[in-house]
N, C-alpha and C. Protein backbone atom coordinates (compact mmCIF):
# COMPACT_ATOMS: atom_id res chain seq x y z
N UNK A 1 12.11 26.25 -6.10
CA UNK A 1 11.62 24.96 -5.64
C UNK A 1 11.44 25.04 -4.12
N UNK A 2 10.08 24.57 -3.76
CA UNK A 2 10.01 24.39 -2.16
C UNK A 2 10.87 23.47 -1.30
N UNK A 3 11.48 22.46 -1.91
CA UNK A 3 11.79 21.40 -0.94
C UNK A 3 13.50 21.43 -1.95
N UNK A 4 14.03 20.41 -0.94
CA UNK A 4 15.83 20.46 -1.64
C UNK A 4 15.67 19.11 -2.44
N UNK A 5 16.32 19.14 -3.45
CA UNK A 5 16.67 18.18 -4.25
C UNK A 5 16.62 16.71 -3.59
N UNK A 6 17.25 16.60 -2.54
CA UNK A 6 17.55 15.38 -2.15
C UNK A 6 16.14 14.44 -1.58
N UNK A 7 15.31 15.69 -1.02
CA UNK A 7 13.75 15.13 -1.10
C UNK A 7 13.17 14.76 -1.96
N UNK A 8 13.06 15.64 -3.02
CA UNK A 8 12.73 15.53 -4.49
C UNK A 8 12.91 14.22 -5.10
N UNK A 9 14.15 13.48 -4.61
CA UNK A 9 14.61 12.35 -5.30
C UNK A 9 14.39 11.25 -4.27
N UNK A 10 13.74 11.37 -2.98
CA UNK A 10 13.66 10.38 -2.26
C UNK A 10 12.27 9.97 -2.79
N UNK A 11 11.48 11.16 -2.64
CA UNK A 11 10.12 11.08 -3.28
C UNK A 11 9.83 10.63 -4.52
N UNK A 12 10.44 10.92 -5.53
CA UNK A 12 10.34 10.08 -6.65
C UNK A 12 10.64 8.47 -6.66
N UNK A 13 11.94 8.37 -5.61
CA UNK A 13 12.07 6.75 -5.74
C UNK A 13 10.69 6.25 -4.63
N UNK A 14 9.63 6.85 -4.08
CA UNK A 14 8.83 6.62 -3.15
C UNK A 14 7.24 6.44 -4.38
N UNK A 15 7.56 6.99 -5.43
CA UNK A 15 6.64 6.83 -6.39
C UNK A 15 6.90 5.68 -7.05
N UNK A 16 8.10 5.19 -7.42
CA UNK A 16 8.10 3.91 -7.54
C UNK A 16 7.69 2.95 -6.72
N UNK A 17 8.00 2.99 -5.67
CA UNK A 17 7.49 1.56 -4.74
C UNK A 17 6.48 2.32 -4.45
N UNK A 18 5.30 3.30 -4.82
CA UNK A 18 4.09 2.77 -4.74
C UNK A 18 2.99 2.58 -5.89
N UNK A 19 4.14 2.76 -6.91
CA UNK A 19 3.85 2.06 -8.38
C UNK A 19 3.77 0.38 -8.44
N UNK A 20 5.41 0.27 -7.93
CA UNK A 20 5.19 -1.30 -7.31
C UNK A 20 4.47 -1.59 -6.94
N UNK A 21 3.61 -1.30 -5.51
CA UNK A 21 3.01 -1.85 -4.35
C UNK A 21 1.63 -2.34 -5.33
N UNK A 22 0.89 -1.17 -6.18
CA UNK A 22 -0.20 -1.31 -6.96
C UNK A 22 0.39 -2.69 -8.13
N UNK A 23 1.11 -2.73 -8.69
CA UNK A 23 1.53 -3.92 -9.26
C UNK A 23 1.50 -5.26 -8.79
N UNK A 24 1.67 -4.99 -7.56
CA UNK A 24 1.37 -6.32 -6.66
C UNK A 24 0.61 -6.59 -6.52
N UNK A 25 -0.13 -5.67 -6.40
CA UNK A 25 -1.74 -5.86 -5.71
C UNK A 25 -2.09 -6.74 -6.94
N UNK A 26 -2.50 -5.56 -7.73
CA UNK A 26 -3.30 -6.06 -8.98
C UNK A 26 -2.89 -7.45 -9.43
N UNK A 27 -1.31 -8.50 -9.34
CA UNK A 27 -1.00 -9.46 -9.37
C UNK A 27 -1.95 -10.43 -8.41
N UNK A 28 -1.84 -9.78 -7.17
CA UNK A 28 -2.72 -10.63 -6.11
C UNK A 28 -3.84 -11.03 -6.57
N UNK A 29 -4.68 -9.83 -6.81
CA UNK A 29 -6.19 -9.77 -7.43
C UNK A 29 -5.97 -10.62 -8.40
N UNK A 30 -5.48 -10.87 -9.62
CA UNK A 30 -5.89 -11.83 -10.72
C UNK A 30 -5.32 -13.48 -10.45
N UNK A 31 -4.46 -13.57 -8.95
CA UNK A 31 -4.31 -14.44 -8.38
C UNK A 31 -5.71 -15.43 -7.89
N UNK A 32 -6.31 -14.37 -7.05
CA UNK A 32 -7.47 -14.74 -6.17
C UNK A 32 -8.60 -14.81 -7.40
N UNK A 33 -8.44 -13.95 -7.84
CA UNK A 33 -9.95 -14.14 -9.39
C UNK A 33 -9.51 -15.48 -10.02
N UNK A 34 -8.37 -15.77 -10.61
CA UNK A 34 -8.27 -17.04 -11.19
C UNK A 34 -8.70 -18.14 -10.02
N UNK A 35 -8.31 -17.89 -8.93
CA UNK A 35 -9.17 -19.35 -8.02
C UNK A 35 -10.31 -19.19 -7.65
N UNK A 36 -11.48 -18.04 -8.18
CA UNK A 36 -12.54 -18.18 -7.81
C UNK A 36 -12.71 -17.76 -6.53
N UNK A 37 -12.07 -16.75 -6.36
CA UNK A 37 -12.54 -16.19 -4.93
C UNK A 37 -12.39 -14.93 -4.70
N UNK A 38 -13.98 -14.23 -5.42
CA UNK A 38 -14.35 -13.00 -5.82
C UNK A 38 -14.20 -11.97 -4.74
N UNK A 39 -14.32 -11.88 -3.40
CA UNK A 39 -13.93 -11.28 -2.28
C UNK A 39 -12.13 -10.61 -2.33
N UNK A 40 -11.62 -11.59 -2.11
CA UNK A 40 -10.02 -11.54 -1.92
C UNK A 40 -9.66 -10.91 -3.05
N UNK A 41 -10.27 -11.47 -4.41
CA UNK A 41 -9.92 -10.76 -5.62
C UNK A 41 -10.47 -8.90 -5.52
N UNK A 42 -11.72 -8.78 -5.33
CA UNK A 42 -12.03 -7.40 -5.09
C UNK A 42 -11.45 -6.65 -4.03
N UNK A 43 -10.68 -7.34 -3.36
CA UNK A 43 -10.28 -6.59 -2.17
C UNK A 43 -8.66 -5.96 -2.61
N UNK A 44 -8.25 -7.36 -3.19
CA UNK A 44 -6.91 -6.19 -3.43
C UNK A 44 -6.60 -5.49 -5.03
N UNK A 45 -8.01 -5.33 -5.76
CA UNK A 45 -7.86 -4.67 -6.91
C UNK A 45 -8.60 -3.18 -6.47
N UNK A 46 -8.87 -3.27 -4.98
CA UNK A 46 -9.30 -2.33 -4.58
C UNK A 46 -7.80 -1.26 -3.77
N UNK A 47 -7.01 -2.07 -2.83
CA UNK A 47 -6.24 -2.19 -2.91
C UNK A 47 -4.75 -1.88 -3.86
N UNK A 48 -5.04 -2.14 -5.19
CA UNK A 48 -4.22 -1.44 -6.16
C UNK A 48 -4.32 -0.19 -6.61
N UNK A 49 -5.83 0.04 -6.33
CA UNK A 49 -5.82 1.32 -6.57
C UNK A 49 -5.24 2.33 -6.07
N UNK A 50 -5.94 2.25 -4.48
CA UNK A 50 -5.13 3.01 -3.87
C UNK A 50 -3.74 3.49 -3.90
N UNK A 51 -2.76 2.12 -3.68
CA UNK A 51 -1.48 2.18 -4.18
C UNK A 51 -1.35 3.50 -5.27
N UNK A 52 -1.93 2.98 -6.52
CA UNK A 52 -1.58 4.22 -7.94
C UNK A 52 -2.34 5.46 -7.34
N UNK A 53 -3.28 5.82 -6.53
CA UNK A 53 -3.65 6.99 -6.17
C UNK A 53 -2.24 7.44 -4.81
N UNK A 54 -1.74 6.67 -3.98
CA UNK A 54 -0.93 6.93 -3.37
C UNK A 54 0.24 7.79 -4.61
N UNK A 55 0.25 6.88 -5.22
CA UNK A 55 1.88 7.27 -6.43
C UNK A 55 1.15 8.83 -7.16
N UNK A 56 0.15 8.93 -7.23
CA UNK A 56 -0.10 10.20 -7.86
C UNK A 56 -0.08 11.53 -6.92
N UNK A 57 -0.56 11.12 -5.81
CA UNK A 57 -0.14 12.21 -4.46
C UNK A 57 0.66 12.44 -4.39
N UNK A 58 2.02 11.42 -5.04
CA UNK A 58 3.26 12.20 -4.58
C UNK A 58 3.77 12.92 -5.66
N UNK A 59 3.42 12.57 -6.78
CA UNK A 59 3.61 13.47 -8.29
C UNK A 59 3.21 14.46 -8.27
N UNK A 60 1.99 14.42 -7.78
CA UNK A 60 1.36 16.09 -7.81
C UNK A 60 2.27 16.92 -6.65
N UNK A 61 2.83 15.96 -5.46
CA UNK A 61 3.26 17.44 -4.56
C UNK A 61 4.91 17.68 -5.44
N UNK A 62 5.21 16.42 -5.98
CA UNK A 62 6.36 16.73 -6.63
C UNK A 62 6.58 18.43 -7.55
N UNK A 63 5.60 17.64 -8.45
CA UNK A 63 5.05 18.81 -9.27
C UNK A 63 4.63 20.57 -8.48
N UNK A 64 4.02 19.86 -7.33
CA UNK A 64 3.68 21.40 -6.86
C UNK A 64 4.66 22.23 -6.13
N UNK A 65 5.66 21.22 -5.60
CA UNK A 65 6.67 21.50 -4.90
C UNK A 65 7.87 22.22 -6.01
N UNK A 66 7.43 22.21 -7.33
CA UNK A 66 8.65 22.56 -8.35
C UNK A 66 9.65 21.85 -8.29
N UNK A 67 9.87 20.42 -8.56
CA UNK A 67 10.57 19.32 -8.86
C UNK A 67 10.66 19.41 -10.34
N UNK A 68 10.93 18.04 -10.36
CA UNK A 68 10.83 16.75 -11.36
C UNK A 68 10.45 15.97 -11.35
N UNK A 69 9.36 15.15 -11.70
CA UNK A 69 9.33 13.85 -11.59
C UNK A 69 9.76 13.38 -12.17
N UNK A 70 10.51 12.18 -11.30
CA UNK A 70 11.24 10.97 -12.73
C UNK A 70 11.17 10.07 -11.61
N UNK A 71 9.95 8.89 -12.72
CA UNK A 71 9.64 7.56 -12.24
C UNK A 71 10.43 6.50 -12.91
N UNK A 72 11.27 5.86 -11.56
CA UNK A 72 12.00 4.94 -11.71
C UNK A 72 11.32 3.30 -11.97
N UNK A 73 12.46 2.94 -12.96
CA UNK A 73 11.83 1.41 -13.37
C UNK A 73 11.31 0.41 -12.10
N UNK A 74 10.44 -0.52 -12.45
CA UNK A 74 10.33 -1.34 -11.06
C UNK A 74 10.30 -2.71 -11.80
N UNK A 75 10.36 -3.47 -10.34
CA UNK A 75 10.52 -5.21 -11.47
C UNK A 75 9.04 -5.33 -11.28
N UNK A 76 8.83 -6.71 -11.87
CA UNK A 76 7.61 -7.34 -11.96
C UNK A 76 7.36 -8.00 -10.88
N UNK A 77 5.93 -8.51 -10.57
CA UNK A 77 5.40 -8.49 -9.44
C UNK A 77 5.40 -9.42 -9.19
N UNK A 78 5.50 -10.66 -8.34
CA UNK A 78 5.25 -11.73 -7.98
C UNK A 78 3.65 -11.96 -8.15
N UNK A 79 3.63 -13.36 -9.50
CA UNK A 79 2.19 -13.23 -9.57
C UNK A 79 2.05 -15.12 -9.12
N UNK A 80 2.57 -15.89 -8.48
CA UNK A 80 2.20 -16.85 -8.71
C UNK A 80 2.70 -17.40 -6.94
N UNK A 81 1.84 -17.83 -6.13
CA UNK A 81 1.88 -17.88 -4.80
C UNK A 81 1.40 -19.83 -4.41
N UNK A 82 2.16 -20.43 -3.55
CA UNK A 82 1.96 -21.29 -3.25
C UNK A 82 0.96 -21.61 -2.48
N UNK A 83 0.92 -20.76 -1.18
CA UNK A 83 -0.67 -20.76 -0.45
C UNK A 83 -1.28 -19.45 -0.76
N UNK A 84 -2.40 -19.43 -0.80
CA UNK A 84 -3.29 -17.84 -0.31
C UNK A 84 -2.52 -17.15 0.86
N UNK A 85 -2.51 -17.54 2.25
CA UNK A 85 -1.65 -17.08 2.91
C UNK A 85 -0.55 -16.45 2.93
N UNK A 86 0.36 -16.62 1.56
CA UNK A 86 2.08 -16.60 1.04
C UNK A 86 1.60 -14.72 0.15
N UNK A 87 0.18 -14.50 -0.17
CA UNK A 87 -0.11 -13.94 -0.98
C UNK A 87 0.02 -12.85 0.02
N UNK A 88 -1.04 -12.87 1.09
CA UNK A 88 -1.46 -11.77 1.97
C UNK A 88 -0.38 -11.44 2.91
N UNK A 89 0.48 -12.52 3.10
CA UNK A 89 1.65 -12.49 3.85
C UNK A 89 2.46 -11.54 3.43
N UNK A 90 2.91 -11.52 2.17
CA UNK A 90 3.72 -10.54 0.83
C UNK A 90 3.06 -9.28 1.24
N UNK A 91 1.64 -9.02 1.09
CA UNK A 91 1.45 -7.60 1.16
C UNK A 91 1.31 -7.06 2.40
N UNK A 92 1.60 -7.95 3.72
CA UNK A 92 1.38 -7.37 4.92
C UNK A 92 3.10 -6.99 5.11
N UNK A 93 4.05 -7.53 4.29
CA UNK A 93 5.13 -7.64 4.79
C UNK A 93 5.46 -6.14 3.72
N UNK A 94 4.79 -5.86 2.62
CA UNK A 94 5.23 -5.00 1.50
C UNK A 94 4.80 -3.40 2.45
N UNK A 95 3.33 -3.65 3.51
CA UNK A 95 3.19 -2.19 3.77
C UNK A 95 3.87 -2.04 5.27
N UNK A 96 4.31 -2.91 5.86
CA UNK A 96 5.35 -2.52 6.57
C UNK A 96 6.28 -2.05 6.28
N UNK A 97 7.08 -2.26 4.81
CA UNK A 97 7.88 -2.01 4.14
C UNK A 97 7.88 -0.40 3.97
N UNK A 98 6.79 -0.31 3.37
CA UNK A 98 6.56 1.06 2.79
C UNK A 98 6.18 1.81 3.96
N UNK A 99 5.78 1.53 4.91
CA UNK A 99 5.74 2.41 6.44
C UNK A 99 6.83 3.05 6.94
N UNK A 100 7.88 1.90 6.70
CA UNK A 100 9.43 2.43 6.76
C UNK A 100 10.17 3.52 6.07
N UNK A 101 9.14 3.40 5.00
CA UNK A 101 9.70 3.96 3.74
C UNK A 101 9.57 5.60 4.16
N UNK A 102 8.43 5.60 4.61
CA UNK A 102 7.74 7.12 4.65
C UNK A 102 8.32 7.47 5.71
N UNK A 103 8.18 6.80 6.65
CA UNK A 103 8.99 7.05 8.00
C UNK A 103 10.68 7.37 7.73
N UNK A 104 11.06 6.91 6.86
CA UNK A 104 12.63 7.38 6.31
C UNK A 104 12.37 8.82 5.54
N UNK A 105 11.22 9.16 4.71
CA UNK A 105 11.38 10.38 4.48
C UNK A 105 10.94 11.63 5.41
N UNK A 106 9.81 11.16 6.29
CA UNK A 106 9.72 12.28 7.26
C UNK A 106 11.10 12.67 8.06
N UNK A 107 11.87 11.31 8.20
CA UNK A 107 13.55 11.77 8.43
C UNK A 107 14.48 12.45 8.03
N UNK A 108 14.25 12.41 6.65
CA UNK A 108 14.94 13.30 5.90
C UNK A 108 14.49 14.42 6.17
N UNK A 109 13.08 14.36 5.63
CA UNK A 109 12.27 15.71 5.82
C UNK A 109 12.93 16.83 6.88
N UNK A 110 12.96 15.69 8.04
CA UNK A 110 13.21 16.46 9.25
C UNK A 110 14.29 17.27 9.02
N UNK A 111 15.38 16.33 8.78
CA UNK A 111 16.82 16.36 8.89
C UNK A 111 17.14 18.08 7.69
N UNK A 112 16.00 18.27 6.82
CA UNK A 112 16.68 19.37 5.78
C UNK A 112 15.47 20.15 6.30
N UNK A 113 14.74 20.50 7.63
CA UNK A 113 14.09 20.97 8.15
C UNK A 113 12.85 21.71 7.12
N UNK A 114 12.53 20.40 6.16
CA UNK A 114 11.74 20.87 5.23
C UNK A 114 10.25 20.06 5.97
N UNK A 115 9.15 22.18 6.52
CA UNK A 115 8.15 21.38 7.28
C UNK A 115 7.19 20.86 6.19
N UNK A 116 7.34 21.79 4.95
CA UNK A 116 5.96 21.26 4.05
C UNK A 116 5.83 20.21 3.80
N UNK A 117 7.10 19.87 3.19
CA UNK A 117 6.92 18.01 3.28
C UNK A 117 6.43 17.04 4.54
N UNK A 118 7.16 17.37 5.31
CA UNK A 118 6.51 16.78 6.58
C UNK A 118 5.26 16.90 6.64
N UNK A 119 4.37 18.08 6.74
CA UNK A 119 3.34 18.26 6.69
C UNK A 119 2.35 17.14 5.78
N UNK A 120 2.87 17.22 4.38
CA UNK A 120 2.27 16.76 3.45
C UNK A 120 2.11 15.15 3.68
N UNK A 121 3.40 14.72 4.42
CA UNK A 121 3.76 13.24 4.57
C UNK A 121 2.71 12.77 5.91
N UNK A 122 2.03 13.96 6.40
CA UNK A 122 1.27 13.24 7.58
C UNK A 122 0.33 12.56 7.56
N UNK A 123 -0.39 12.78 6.41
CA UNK A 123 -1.69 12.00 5.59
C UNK A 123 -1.15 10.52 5.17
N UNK A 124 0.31 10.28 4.92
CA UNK A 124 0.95 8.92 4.44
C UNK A 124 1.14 8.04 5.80
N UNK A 125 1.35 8.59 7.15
CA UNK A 125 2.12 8.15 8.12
C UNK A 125 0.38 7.61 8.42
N UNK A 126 -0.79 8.37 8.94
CA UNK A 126 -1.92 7.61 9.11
C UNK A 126 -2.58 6.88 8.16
N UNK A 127 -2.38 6.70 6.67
CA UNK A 127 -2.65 6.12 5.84
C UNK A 127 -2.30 4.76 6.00
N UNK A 128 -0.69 4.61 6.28
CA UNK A 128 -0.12 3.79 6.89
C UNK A 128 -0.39 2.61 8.02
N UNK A 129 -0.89 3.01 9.02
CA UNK A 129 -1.36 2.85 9.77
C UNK A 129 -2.51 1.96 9.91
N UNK A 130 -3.20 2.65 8.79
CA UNK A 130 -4.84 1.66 8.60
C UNK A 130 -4.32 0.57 7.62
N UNK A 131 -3.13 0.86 6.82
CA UNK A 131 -2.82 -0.39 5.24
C UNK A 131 -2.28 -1.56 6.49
N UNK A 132 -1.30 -0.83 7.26
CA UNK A 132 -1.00 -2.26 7.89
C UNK A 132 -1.84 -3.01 8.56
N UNK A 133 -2.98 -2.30 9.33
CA UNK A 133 -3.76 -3.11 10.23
C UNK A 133 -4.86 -3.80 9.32
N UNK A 134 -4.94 -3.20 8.20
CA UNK A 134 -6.14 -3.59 7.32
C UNK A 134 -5.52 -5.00 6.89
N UNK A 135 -4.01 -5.01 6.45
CA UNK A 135 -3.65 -6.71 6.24
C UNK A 135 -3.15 -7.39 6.91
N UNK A 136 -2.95 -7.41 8.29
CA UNK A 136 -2.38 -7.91 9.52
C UNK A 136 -4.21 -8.64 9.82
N UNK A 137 -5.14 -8.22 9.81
CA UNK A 137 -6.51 -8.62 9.58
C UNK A 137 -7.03 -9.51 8.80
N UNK A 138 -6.62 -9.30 7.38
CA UNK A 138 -6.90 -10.03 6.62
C UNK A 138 -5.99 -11.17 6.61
N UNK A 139 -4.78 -10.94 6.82
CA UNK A 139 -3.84 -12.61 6.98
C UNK A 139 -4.14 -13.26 8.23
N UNK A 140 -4.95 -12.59 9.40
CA UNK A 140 -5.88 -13.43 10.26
C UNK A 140 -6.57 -14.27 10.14
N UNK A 141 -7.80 -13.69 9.06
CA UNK A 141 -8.88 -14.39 8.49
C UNK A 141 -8.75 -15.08 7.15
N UNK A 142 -7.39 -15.21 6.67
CA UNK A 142 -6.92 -16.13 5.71
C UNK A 142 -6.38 -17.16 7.05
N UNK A 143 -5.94 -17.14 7.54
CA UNK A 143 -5.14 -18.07 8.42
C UNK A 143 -6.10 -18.81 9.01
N UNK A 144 -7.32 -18.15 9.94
CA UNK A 144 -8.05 -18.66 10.48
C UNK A 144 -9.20 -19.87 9.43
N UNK A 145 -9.44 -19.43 8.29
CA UNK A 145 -10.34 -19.88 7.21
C UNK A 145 -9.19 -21.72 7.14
N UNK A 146 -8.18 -21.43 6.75
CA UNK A 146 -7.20 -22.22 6.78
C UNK A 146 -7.54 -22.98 5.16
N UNK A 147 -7.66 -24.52 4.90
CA UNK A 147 -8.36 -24.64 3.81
C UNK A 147 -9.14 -24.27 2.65
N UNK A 148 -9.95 -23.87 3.91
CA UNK A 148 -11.73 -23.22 3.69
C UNK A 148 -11.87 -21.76 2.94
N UNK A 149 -11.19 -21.60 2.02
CA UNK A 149 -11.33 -20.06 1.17
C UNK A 149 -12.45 -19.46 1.27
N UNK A 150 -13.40 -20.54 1.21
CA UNK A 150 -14.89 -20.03 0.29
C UNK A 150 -15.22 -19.82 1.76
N UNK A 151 -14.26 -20.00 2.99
CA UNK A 151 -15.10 -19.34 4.23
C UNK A 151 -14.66 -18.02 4.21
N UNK A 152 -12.91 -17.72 4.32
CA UNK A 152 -12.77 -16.27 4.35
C UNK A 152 -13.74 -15.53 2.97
N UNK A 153 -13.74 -16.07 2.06
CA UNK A 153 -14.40 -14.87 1.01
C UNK A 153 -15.85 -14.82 1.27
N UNK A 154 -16.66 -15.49 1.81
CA UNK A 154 -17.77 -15.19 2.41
C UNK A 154 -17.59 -14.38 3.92
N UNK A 155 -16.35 -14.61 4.63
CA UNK A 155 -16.40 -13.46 5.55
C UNK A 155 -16.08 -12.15 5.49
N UNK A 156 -15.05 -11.87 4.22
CA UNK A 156 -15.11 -10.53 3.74
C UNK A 156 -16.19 -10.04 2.95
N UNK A 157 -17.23 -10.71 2.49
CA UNK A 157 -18.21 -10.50 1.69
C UNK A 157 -19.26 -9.60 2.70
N UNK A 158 -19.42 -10.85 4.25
CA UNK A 158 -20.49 -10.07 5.00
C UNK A 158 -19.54 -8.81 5.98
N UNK A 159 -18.37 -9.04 6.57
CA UNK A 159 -17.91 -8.37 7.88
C UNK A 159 -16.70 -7.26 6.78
N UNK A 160 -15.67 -8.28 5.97
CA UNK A 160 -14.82 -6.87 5.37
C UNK A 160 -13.83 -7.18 6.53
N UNK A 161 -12.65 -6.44 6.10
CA UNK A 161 -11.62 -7.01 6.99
C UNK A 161 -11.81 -5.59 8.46
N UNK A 162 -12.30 -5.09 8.67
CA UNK A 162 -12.29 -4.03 9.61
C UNK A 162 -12.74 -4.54 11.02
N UNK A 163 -12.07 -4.98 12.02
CA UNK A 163 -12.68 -5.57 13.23
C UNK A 163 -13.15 -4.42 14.16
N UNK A 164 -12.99 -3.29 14.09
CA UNK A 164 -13.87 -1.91 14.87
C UNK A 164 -13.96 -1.14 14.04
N UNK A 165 -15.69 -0.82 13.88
CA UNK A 165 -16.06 0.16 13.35
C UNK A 165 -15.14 1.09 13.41
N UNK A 166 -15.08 2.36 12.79
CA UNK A 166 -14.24 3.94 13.13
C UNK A 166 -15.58 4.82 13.80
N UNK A 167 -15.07 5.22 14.64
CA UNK A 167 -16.01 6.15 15.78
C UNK A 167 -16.39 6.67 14.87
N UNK A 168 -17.86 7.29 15.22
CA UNK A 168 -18.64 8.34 14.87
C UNK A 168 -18.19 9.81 15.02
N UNK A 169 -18.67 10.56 14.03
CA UNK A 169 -17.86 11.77 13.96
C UNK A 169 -18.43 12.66 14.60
């Protein structure tokens, strides 16, 4: 096995919460679809995906790393939100969460001076990076819309939550 056990098992409980995270999402999404607000709804079933493509990146390095995977149970998702705001709020507060998360295993990582993992985890740490700013954005333009839904989902419709282009390559 490339990496020590104790990674092995941080990483697996890291496949759960981003088994979770996609659970949420997809809760969000049939949140925002039931009120008719096809934007917000496409955004975080877009959003869930990722999440389950996140959880499979780490299976496969599990796997490649000569582990185990073993995916731990998760609860159910909060599907029922008092404001829109309470919704986006949850997932801006969930990928801070999980920023921490990764940031606790590149610690470990460090700490059992395992670089492959580190390595591997560097794609999560800038991944990171864009999930938080991408909903720190969007609970802007929920906030700012205020009432007015059918304004934010017409502003993610034309602009999308991205306030600077990404430089040209």
């Amino acid at each position: 096995m490339l990496t020590k056990q104790t990674v092995i098992d941080a990483i697996n409980e890291q496949i759960g919460y981003e088994f979770s995270a996609s659970l949420q999402y997809f809760a969000i999404a049939a949140h925002f679809a039931a009120e008719a607000l096809p934007q917000l709804s496409q955004h975080f079933f877009k959003q869930a995906e990722e999440e389950k493509n996140h959880a499979l990146r780490f299976i496969k390095y599990v796997v490649d790393a000569g582990g185990c995977v073993v995916i731990p149970a998760i609860e159910a998702p909060q599907s029922k939100f008092k404001t829109p705001r309470d919704a986006v709020k949850l997932s801006l507060d969930q990928e801070i969460h999980v920023t921490n998360q990764i940031n606790g295993l590149v610690e470990l990582a460090r700490k059992e001076n395992d670089y492959i993992t580190i390595n591997f985890l560097q794609w999560f740490l800038t991944e990171q990076l864009e999930e938080v700013s991408s909903m720190d954005n969007l609970l802007k333009i929920v906030e700012r819309a205020g009432d007015d839904l059918l304004q934010a989902d017409e502003y993610l419709a034309r602009v999308g939550v991205r306030p600077i282009p990404d430089p040209a390559r």
